[in-house]
C-alpha atoms as a PDB file:
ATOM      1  CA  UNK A   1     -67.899 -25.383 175.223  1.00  0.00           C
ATOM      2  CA  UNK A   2     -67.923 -22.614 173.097  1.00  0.00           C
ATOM      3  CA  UNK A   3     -70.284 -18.978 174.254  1.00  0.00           C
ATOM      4  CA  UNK A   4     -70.723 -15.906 172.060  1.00  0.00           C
ATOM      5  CA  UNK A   5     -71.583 -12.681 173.918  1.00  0.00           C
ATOM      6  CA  UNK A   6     -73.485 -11.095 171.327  1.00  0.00           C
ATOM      7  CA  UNK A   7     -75.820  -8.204 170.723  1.00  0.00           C
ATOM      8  CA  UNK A   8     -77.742  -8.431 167.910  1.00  0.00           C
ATOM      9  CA  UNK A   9     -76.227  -6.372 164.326  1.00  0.00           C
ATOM     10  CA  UNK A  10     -72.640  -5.686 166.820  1.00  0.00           C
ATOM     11  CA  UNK A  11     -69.383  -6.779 165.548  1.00  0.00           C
ATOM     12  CA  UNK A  12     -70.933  -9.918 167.342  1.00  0.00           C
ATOM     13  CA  UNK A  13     -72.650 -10.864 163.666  1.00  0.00           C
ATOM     14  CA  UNK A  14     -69.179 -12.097 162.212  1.00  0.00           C
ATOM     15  CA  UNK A  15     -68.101 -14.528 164.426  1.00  0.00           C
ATOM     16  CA  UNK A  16     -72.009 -15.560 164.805  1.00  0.00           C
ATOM     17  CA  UNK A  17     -72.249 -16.378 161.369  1.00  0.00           C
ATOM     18  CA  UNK A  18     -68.679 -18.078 161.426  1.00  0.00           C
ATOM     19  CA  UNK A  19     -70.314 -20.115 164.241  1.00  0.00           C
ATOM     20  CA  UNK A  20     -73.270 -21.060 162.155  1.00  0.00           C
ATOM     21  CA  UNK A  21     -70.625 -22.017 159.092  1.00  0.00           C
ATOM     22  CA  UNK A  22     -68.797 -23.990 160.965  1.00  0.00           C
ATOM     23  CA  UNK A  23     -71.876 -26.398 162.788  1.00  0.00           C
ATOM     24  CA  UNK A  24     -70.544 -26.761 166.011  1.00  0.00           C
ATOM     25  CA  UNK A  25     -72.573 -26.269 168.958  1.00  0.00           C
ATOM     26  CA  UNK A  26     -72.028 -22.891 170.700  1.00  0.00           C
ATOM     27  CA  UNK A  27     -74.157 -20.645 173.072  1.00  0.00           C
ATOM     28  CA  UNK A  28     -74.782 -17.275 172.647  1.00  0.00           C
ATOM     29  CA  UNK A  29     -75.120 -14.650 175.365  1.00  0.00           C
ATOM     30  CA  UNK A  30     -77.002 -11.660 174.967  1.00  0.00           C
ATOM     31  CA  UNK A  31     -74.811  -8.358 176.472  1.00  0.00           C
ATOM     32  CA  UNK A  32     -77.920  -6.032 176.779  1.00  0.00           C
ATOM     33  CA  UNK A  33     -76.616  -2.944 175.212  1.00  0.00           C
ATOM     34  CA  UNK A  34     -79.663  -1.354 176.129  1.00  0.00           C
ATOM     35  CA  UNK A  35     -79.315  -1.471 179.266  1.00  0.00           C
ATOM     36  CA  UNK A  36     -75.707  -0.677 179.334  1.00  0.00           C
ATOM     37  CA  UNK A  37     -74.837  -4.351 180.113  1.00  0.00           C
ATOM     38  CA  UNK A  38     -71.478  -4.402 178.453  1.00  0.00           C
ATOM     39  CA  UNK A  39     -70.215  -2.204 180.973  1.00  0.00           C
ATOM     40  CA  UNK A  40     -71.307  -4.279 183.950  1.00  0.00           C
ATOM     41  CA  UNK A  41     -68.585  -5.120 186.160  1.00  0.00           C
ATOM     42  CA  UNK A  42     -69.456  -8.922 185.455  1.00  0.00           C
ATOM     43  CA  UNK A  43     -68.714  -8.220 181.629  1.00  0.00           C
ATOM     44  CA  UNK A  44     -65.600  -6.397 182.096  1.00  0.00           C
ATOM     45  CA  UNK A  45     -63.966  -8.770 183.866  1.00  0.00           C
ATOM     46  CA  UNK A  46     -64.512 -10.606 180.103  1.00  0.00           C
ATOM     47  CA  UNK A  47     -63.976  -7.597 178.197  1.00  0.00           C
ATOM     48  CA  UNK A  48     -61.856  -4.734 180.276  1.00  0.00           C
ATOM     49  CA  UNK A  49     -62.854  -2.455 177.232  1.00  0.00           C
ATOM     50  CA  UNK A  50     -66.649  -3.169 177.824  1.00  0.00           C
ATOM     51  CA  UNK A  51     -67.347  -3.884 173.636  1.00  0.00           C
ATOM     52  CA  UNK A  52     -68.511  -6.524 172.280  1.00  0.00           C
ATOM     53  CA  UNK A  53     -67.959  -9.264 171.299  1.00  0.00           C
ATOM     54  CA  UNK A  54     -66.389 -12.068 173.802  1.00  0.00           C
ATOM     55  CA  UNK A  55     -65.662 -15.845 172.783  1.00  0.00           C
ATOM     56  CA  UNK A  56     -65.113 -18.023 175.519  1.00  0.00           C
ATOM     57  CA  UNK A  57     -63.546 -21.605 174.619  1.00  0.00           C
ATOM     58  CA  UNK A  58     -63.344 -23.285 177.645  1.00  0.00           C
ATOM     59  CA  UNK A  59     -60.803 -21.184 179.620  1.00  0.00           C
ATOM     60  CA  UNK A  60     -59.299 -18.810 177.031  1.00  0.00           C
ATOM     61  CA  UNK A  61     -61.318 -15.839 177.002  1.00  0.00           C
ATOM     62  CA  UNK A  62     -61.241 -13.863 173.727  1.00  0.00           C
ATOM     63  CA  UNK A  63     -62.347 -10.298 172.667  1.00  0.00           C
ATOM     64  CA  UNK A  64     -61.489  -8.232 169.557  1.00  0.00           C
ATOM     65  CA  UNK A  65     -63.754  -9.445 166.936  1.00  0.00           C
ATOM     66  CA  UNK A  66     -60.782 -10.082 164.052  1.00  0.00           C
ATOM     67  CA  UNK A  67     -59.199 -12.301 167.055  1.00  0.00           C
ATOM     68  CA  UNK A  68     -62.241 -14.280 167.650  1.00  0.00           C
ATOM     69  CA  UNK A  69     -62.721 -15.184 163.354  1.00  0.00           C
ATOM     70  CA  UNK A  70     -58.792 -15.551 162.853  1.00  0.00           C
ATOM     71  CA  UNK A  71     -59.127 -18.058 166.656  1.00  0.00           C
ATOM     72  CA  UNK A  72     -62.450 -20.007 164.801  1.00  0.00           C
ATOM     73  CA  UNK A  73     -60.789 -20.423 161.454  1.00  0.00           C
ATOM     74  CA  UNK A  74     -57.640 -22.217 162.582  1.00  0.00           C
ATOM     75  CA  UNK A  75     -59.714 -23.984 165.563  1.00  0.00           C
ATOM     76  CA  UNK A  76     -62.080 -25.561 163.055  1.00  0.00           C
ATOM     77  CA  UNK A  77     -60.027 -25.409 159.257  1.00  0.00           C
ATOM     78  CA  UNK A  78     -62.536 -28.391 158.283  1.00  0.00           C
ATOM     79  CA  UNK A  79     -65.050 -24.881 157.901  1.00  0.00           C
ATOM     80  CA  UNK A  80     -62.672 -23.589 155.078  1.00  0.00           C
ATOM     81  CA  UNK A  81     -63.348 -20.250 156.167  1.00  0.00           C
ATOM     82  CA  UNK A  82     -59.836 -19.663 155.621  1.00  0.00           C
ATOM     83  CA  UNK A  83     -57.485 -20.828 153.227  1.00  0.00           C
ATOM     84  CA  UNK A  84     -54.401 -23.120 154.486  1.00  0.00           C
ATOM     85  CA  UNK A  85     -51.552 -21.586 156.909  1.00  0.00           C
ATOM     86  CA  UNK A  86     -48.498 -20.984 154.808  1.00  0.00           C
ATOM     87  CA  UNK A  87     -50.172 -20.132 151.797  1.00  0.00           C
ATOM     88  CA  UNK A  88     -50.127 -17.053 149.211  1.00  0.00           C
ATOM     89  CA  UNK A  89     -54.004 -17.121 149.569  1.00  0.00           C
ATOM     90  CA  UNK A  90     -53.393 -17.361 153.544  1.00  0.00           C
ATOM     91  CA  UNK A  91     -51.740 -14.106 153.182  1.00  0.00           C
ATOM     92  CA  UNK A  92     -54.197 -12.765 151.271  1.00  0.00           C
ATOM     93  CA  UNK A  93     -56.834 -13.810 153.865  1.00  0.00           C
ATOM     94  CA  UNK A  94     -55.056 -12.112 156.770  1.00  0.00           C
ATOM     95  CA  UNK A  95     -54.317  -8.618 154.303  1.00  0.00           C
ATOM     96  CA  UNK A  96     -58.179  -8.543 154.310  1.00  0.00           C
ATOM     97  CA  UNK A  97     -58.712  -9.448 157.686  1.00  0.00           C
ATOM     98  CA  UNK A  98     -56.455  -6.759 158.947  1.00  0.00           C
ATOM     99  CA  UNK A  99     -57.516  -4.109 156.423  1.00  0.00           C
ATOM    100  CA  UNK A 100     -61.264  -4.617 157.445  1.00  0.00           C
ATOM    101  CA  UNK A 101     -60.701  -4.142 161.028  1.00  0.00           C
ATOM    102  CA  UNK A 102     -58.265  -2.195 161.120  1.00  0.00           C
ATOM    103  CA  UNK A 103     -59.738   0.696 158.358  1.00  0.00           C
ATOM    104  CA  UNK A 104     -63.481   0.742 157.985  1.00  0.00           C
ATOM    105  CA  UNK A 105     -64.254  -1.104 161.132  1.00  0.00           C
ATOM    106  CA  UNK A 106     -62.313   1.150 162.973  1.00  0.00           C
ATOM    107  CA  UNK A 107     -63.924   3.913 160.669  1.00  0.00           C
ATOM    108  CA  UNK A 108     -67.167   3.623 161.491  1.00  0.00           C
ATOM    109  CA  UNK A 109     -66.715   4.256 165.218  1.00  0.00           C
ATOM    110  CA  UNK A 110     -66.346   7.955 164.381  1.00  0.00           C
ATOM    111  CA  UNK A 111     -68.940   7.747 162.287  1.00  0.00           C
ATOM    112  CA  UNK A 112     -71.741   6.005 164.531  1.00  0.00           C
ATOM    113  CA  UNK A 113     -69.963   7.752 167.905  1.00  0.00           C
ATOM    114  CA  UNK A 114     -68.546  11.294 166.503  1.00  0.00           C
ATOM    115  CA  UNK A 115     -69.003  12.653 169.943  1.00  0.00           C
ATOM    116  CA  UNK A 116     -66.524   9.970 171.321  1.00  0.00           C
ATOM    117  CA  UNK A 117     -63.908  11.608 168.747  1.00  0.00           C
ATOM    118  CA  UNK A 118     -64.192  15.601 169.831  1.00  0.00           C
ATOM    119  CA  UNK A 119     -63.497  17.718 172.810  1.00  0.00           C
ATOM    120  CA  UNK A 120     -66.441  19.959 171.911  1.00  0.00           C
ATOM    121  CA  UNK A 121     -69.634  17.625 171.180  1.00  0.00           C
ATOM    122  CA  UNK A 122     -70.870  21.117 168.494  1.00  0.00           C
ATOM    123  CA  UNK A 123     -68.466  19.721 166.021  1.00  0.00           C
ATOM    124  CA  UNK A 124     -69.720  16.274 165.876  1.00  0.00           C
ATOM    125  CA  UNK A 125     -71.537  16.716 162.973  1.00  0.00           C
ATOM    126  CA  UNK A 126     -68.664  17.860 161.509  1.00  0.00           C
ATOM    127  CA  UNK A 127     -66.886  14.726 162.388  1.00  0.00           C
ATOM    128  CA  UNK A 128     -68.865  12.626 161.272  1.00  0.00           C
ATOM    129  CA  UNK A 129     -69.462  14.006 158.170  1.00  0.00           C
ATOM    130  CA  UNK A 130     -65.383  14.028 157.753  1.00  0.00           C
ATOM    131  CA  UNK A 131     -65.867   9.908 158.615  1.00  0.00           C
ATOM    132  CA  UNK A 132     -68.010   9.660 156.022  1.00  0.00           C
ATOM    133  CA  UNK A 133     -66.013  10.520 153.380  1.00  0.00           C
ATOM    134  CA  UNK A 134     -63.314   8.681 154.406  1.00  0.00           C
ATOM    135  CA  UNK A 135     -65.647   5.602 154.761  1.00  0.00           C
ATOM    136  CA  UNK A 136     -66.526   6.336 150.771  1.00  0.00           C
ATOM    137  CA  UNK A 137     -63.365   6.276 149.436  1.00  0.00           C
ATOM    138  CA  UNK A 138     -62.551   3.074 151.753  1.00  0.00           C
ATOM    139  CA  UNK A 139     -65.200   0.913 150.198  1.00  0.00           C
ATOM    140  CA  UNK A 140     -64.119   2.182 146.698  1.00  0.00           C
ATOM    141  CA  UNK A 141     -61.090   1.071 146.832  1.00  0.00           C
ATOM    142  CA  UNK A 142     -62.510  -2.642 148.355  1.00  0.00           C
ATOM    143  CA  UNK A 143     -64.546  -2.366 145.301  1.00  0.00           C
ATOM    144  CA  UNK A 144     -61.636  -1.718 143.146  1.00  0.00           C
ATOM    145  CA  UNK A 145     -59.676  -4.562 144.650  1.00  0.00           C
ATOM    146  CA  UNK A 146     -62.553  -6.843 144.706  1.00  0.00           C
ATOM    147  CA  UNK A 147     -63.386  -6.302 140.940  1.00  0.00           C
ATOM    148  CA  UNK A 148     -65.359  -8.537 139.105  1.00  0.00           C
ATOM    149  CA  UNK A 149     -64.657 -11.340 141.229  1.00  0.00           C
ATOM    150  CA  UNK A 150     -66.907 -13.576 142.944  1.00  0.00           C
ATOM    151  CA  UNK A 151     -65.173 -13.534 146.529  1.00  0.00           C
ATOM    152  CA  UNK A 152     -62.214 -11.259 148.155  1.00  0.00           C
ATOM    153  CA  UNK A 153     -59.872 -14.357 147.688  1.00  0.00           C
ATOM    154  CA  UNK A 154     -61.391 -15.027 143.826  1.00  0.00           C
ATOM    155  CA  UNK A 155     -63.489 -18.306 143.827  1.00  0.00           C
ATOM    156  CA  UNK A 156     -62.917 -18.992 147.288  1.00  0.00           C
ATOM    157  CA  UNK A 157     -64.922 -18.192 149.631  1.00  0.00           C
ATOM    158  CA  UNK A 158     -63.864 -17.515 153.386  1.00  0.00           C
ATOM    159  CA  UNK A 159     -64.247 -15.152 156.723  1.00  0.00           C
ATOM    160  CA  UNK A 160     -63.358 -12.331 155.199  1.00  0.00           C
ATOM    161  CA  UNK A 161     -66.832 -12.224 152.628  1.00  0.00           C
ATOM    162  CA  UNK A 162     -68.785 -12.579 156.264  1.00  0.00           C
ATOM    163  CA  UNK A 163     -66.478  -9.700 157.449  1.00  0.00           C
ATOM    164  CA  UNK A 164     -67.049  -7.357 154.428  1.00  0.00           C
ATOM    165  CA  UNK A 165     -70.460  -8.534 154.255  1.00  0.00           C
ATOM    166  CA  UNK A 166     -71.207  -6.918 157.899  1.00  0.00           C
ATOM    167  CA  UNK A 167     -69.159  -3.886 157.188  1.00  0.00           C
ATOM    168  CA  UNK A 168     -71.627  -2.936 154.012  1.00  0.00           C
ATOM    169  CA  UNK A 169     -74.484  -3.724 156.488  1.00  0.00           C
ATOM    170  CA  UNK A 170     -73.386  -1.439 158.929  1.00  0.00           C
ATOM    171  CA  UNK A 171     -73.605   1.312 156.188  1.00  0.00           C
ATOM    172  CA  UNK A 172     -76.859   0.861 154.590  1.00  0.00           C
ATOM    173  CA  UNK A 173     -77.904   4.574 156.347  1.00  0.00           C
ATOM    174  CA  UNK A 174     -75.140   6.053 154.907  1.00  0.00           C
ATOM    175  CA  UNK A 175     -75.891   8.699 151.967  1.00  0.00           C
ATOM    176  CA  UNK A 176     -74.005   6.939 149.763  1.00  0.00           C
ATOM    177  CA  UNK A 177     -74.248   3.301 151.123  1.00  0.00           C
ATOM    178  CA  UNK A 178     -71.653   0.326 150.237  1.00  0.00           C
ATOM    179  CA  UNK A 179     -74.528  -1.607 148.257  1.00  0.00           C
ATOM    180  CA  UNK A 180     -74.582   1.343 146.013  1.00  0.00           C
ATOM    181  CA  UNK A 181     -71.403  -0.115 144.257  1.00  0.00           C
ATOM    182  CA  UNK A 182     -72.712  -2.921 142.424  1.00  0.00           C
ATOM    183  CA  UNK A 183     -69.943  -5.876 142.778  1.00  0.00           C
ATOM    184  CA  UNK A 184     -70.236  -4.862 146.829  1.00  0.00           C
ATOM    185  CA  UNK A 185     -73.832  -5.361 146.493  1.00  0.00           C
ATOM    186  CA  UNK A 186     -73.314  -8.960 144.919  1.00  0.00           C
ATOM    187  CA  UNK A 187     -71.091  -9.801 147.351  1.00  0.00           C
ATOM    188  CA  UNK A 188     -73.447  -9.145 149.912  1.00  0.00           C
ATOM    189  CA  UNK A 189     -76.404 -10.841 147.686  1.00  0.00           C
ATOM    190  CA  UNK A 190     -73.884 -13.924 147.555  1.00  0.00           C
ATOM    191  CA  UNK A 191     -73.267 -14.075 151.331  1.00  0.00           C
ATOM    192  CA  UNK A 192     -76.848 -13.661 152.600  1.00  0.00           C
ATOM    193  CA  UNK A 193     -78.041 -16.537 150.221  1.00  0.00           C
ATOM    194  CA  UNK A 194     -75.987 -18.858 152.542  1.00  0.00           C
ATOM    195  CA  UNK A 195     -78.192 -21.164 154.911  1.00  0.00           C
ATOM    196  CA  UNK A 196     -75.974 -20.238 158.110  1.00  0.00           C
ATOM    197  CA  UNK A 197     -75.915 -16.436 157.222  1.00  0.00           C
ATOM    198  CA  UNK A 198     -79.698 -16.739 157.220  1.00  0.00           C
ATOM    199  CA  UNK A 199     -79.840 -18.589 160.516  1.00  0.00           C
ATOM    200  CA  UNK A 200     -77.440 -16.006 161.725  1.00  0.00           C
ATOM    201  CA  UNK A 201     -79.617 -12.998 161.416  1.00  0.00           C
ATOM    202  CA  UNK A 202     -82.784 -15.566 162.230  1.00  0.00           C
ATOM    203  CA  UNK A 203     -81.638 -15.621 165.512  1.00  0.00           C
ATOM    204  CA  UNK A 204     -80.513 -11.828 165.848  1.00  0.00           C
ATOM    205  CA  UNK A 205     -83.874 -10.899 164.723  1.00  0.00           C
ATOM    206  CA  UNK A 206     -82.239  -8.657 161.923  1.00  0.00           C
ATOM    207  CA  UNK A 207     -84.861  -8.256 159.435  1.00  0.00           C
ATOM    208  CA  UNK A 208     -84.700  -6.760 155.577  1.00  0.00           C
ATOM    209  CA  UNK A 209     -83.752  -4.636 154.343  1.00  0.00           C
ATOM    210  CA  UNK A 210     -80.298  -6.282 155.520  1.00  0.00           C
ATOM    211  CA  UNK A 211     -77.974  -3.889 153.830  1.00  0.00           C
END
């Protein structure tokens, strides 16, 4: 049996919607950030670094949310959420998988948390301004690379559209947001129109605008 601990717009979204893609029946388990939940002693014995999300499949216990979509792509290649192993587009697939968590995933910690990333909380402002701009010129050059295709990997769709598709959510406050470059914003218009991405945020309760 497969569980998602989830809270609802997290990291959790991408391997939510992968779920949803993939048709396989799942449970999810709400971590009530609001409450501080994901730092229960219960959840870190799941998690030690108390974020979320956490796959469990049957005994293997999984966190980091790149692990959980690369894990759910090779458990279930029927999906196609990824192309096959040994592949040039394979290699493509894990270049964007990396470079998403890895750069503006990681990014946008010190941009939602800039207190997390200074000794003296009156610079945070600072900080995250400097996170900003270094969030800008990420998604430019995504947008660069993406062009005027229709999908990261060209006509193929796969994880890593769900992925970037999250990652533009996440800055739709943003001065400058990712939809504001237009073959990021029909990406996004591309992924949402999927049946499972709209189940996805059903069941989150995300509403529009959704990025």
């Amino acid at each position: 049996m497969l569980a998602l601990y989830y809270y609802p717009g997290n990291a959790s979204l991408l391997p939510h919607m992968m779920l949803r893609e993939i048709g396989v029946p799942f449970e999810m388990r709400l971590v009530d950030r609001g409450n501080n939940a994901q730092k229960s002693p219960e959840y870190l014995k799941l998690n030690p670094n108390g974020r979320i999300p956490v796959l469990v499949d049957d005994d293997l216990v999984l966190f980091e949310t790149a692990a959980i979509a690369l894990h759910l792509a090779d458990k279930f290649p029927q999906a196609g959420l990824a192309p096959a192993v040994g592949t040039k587009e394979r290699a493509e697939f894990y270049k964007w998988m990396v470079h998403l968590t890895n750069t503006p995933q990681a990014e946008y910690r010190a941009w939602f948390y800039p207190h997390e990333h200074v000794s003296d909380e009156a610079v945070a402002p600072a900080a995250k301004q400097a996170a900003e701009k270094r969030l800008y010129r990420m998604f430019d050059v995504i947008s660069e690379q993406l062009g005027d295709k229709t999908w990261l990997l060209g006509d193929r769709f796969s994880a890593a559209d769900l992925f970037l598709f999250m990652l533009i959510r996440w800055g739709r406050g943003m001065p400058r947001p990712p939809r504001s470059l237009s073959n990021l914003n029909a990406l996004a218009e591309r992924v949402i129109a999927r049946p499972a991405v709209q189940e996805a945020l059903k069941v989150e309760g995300i509403q529009a605008p959704f990025f």
